[in-house]
PDB file of N, CA and C in Angstrom:
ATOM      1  N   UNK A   1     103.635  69.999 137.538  1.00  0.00           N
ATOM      2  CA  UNK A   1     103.705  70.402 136.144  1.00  0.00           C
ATOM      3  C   UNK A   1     104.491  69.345 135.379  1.00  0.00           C
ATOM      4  N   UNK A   2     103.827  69.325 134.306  1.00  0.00           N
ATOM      5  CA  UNK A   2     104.888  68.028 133.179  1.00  0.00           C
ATOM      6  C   UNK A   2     105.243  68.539 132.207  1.00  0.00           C
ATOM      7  N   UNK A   3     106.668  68.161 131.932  1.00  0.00           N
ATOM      8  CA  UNK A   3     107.603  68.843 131.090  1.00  0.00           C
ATOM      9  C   UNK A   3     107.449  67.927 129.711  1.00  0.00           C
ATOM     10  N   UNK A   4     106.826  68.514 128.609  1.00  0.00           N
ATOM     11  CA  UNK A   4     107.092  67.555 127.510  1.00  0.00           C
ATOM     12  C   UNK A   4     108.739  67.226 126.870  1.00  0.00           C
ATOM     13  N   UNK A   5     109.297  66.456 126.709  1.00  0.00           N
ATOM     14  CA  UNK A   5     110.501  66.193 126.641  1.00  0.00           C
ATOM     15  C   UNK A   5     110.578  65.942 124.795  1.00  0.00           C
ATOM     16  N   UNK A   6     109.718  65.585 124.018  1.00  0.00           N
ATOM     17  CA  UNK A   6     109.533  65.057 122.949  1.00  0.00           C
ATOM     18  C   UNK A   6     108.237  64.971 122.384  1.00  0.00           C
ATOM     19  N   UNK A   7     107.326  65.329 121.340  1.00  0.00           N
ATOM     20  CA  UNK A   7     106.492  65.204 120.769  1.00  0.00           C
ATOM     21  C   UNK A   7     106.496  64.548 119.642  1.00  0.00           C
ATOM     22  N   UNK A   8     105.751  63.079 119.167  1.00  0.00           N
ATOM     23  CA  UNK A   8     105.373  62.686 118.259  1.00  0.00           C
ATOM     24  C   UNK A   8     104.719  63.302 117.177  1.00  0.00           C
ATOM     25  N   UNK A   9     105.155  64.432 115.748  1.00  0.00           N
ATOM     26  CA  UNK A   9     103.993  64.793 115.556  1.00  0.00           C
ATOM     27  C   UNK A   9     104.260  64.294 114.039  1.00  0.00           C
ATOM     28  N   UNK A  10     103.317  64.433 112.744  1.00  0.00           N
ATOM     29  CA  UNK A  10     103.508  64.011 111.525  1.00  0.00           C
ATOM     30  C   UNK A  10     102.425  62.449 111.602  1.00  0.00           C
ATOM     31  N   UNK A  11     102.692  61.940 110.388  1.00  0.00           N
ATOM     32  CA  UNK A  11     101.813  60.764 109.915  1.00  0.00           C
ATOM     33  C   UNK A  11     103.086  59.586 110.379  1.00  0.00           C
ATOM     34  N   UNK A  12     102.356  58.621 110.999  1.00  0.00           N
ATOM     35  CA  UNK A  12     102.879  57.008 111.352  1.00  0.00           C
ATOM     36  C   UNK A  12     103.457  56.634 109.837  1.00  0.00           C
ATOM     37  N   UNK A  13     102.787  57.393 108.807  1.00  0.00           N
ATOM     38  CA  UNK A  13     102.974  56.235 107.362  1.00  0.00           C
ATOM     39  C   UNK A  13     104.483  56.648 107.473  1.00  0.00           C
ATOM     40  N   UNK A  14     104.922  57.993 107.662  1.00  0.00           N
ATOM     41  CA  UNK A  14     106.531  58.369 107.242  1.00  0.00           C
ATOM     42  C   UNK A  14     107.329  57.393 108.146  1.00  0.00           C
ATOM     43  N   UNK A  15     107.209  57.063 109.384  1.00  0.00           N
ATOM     44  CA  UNK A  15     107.726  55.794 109.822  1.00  0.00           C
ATOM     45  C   UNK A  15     107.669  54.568 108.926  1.00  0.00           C
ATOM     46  N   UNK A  16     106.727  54.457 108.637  1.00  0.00           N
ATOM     47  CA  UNK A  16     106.549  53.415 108.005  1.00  0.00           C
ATOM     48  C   UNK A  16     107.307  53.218 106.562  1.00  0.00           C
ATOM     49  N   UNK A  17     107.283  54.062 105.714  1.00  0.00           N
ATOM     50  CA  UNK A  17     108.022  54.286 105.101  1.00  0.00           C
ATOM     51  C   UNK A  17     109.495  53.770 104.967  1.00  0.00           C
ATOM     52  N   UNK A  18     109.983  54.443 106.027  1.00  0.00           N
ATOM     53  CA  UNK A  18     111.426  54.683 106.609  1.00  0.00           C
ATOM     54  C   UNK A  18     111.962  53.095 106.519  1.00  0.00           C
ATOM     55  N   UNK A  19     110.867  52.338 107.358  1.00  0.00           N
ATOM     56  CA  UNK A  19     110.813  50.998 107.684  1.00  0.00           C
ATOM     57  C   UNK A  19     110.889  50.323 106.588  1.00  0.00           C
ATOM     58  N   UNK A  20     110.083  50.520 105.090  1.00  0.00           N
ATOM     59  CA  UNK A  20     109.916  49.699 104.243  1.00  0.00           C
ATOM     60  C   UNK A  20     111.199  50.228 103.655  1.00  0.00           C
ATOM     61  N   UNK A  21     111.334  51.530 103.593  1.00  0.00           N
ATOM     62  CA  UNK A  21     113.395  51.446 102.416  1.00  0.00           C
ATOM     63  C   UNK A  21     114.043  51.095 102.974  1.00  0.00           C
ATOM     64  N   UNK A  22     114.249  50.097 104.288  1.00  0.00           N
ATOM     65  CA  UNK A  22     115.660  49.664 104.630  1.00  0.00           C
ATOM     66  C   UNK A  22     115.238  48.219 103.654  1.00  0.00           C
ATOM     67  N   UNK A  23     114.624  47.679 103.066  1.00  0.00           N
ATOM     68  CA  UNK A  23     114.676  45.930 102.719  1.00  0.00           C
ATOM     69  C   UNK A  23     114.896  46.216 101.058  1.00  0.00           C
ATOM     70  N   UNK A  24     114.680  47.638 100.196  1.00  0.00           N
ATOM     71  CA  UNK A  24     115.057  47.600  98.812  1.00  0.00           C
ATOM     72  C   UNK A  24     116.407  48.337  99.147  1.00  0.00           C
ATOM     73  N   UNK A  25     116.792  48.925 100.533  1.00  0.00           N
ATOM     74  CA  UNK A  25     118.190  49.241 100.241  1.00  0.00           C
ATOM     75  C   UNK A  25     119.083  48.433 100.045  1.00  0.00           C
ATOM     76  N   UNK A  26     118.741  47.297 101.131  1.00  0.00           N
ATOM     77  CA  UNK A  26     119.565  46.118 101.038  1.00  0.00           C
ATOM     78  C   UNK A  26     119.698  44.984  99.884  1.00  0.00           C
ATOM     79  N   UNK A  27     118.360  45.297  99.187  1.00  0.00           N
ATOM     80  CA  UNK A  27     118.300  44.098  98.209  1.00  0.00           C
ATOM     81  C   UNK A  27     119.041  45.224  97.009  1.00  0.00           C
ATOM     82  N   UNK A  28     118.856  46.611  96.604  1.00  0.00           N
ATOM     83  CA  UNK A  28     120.079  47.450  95.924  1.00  0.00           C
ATOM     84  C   UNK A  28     121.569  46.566  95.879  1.00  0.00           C
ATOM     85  N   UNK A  29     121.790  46.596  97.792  1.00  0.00           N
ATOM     86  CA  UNK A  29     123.208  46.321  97.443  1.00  0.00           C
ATOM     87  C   UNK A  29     123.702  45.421  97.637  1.00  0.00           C
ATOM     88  N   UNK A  30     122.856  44.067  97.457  1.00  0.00           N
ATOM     89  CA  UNK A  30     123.270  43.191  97.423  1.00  0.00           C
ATOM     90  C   UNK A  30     123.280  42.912  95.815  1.00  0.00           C
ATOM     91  N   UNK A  31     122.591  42.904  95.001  1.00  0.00           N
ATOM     92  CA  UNK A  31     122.182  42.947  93.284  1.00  0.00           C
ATOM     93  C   UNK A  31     123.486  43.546  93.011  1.00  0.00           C
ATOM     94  N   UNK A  32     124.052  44.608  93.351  1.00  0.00           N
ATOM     95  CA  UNK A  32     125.234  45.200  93.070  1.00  0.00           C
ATOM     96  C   UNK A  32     126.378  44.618  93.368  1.00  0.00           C
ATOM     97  N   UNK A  33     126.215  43.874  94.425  1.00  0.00           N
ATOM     98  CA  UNK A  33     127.578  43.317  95.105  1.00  0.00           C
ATOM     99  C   UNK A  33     127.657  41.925  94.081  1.00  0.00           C
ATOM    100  N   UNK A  34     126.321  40.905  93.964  1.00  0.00           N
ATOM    101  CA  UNK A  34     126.862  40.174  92.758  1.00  0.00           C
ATOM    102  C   UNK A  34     127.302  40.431  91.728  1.00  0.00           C
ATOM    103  N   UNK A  35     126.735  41.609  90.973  1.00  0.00           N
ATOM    104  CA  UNK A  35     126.978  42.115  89.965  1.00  0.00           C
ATOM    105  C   UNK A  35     128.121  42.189  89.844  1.00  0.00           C
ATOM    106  N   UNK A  36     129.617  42.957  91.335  1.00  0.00           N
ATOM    107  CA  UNK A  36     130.637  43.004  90.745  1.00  0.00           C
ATOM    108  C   UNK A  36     131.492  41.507  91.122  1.00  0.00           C
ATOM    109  N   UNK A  37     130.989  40.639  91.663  1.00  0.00           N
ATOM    110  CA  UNK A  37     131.221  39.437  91.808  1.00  0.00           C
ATOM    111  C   UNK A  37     131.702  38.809  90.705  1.00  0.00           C
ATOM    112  N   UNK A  38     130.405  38.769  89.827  1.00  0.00           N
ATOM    113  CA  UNK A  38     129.852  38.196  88.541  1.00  0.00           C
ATOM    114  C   UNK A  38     131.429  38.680  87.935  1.00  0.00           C
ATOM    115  N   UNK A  39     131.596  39.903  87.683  1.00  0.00           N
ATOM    116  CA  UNK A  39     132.141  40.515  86.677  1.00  0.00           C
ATOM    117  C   UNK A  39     133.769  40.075  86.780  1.00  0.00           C
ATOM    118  N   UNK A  40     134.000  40.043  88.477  1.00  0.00           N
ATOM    119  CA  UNK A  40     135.215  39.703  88.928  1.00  0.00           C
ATOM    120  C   UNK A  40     135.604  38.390  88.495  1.00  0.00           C
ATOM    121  N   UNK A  41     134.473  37.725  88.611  1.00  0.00           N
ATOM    122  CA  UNK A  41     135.330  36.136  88.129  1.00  0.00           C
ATOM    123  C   UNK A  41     135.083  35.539  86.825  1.00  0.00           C
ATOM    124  N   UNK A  42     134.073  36.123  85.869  1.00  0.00           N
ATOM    125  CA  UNK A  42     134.110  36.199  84.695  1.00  0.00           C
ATOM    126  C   UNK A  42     134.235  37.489  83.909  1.00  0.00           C
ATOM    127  N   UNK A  43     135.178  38.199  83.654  1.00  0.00           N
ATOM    128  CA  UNK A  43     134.869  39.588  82.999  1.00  0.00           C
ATOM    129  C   UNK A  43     134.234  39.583  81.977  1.00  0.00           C
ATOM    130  N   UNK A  44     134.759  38.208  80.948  1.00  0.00           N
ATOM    131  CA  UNK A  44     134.024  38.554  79.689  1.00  0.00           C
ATOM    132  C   UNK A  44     132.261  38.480  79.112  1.00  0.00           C
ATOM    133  N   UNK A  45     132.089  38.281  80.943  1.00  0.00           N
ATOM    134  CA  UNK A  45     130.334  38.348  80.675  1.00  0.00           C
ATOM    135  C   UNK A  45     129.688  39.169  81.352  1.00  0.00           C
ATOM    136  N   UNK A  46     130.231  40.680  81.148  1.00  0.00           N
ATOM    137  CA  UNK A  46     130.210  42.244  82.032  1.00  0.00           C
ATOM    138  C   UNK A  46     128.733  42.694  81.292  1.00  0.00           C
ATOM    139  N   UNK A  47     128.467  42.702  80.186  1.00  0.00           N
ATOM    140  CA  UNK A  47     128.195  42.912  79.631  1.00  0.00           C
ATOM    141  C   UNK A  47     126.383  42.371  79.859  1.00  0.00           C
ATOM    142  N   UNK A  48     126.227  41.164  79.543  1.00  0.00           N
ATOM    143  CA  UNK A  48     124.662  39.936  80.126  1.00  0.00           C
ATOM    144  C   UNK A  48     124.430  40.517  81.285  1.00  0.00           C
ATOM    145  N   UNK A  49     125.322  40.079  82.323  1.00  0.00           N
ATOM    146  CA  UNK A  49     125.488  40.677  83.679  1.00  0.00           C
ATOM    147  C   UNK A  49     124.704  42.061  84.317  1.00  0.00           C
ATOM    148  N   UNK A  50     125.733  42.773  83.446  1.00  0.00           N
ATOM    149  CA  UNK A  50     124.657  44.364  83.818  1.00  0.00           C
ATOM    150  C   UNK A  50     123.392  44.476  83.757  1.00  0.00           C
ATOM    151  N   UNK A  51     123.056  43.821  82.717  1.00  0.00           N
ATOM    152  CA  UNK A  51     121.393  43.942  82.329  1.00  0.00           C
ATOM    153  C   UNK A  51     120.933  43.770  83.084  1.00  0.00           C
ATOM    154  N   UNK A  52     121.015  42.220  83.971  1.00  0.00           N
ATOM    155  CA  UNK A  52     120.533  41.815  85.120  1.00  0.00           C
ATOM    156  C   UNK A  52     120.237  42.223  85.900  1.00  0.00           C
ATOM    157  N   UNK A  53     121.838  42.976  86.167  1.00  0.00           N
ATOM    158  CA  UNK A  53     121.868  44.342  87.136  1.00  0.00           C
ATOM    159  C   UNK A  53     120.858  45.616  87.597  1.00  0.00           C
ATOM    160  N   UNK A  54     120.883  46.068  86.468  1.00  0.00           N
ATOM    161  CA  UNK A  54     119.985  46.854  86.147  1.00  0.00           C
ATOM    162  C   UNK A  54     118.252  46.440  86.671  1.00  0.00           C
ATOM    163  N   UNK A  55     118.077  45.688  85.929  1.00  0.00           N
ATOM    164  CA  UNK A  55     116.583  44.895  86.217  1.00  0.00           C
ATOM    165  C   UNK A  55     116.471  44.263  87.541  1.00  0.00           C
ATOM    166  N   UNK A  56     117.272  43.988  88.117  1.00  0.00           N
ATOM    167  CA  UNK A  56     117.088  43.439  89.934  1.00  0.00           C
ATOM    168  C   UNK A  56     117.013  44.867  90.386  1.00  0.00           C
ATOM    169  N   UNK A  57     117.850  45.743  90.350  1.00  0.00           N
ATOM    170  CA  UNK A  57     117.868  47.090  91.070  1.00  0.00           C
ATOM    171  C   UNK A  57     116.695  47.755  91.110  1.00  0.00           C
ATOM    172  N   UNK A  58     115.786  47.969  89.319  1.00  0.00           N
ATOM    173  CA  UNK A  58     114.947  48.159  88.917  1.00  0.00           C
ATOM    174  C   UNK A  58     113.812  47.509  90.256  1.00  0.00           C
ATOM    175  N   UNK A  59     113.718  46.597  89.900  1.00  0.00           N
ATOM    176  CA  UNK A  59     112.869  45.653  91.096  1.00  0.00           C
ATOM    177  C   UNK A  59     112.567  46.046  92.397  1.00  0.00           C
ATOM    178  N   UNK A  60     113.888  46.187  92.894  1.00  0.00           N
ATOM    179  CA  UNK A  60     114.290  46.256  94.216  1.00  0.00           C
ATOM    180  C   UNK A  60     113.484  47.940  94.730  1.00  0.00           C
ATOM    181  N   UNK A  61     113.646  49.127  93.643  1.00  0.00           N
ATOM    182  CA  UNK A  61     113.503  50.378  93.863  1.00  0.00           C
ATOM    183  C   UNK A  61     111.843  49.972  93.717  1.00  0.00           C
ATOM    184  N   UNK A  62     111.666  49.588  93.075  1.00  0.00           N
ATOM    185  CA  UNK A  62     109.727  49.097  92.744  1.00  0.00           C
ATOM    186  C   UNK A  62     109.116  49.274  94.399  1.00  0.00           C
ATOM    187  N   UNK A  63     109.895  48.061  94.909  1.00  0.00           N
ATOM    188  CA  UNK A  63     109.314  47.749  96.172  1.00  0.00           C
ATOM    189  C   UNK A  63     109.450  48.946  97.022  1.00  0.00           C
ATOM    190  N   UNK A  64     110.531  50.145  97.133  1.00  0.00           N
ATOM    191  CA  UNK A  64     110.882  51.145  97.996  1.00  0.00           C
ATOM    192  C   UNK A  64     109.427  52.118  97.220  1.00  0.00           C
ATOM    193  N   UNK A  65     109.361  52.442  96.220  1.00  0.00           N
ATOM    194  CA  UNK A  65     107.930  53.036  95.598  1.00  0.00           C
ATOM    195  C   UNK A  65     106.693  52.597  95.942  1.00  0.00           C
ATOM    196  N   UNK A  66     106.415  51.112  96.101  1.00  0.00           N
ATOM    197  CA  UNK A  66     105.619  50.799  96.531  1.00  0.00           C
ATOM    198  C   UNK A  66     105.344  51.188  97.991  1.00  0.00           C
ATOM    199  N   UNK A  67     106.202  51.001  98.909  1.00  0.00           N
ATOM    200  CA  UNK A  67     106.429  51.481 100.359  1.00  0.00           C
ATOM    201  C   UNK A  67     105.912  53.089 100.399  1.00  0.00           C
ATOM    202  N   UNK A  68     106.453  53.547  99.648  1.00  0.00           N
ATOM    203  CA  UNK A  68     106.055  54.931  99.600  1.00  0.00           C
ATOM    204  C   UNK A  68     103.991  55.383  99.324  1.00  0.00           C
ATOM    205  N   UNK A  69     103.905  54.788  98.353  1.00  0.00           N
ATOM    206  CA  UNK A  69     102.739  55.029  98.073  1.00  0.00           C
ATOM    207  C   UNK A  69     101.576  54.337  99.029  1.00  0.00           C
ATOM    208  N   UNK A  70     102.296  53.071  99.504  1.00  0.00           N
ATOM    209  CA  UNK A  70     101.138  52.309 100.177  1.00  0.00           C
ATOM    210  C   UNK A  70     100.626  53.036 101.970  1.00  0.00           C
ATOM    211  N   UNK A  71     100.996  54.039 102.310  1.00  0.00           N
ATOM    212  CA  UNK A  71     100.789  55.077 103.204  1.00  0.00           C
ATOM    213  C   UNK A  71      99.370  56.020 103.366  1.00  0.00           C
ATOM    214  N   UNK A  72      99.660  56.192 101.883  1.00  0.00           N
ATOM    215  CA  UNK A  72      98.367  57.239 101.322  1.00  0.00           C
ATOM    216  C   UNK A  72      97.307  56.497 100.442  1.00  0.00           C
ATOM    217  N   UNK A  73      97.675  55.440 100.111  1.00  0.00           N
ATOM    218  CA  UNK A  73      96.064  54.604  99.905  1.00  0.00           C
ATOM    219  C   UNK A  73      95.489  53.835 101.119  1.00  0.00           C
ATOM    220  N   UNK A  74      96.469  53.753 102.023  1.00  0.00           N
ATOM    221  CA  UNK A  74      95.344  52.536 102.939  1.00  0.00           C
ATOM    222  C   UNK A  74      95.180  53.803 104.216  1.00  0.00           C
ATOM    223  N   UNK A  75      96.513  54.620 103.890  1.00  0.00           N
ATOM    224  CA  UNK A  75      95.910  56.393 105.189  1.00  0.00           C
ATOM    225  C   UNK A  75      95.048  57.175 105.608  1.00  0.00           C
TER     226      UNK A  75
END
């Protein structure tokens, strides 16, 4: 008799998934980490800076959306 120990069950894409938000998590916090870089060694340009901020992060979450969706069109 064989004992199942573990079953695979669900869609490969949610792996996949999983796989694609670790590279916009990292690019998140790295955009952030210059950001307070930026701010640390020039304060008085906090301001330009953020925007940037904002719009790399923006970016970065694009690609984690994209990851998400690209499951169920090519699935």
């Amino acid at each position: 008799m064989i004992d199942v120990l573990a079953a695979v069950e669900g869609n490969i894409g949610s792996v996949g998934y999983g796989l694609a938000a670790i590279g916009p998590g990292i690019g998140v916090g790295i955009v952030w980490a210059a950001y307070i870089q930026a701010t640390a060694r020039q304060p008085e340009s906090a301001g330009l800076t953020r925007t940037y901020a904002f719009l790399g992060a923006a970016l970065s979450e694009a690609l984690a959306l994209i990851g998400l969706v690209a499951p169920f069109i090519y699935g």
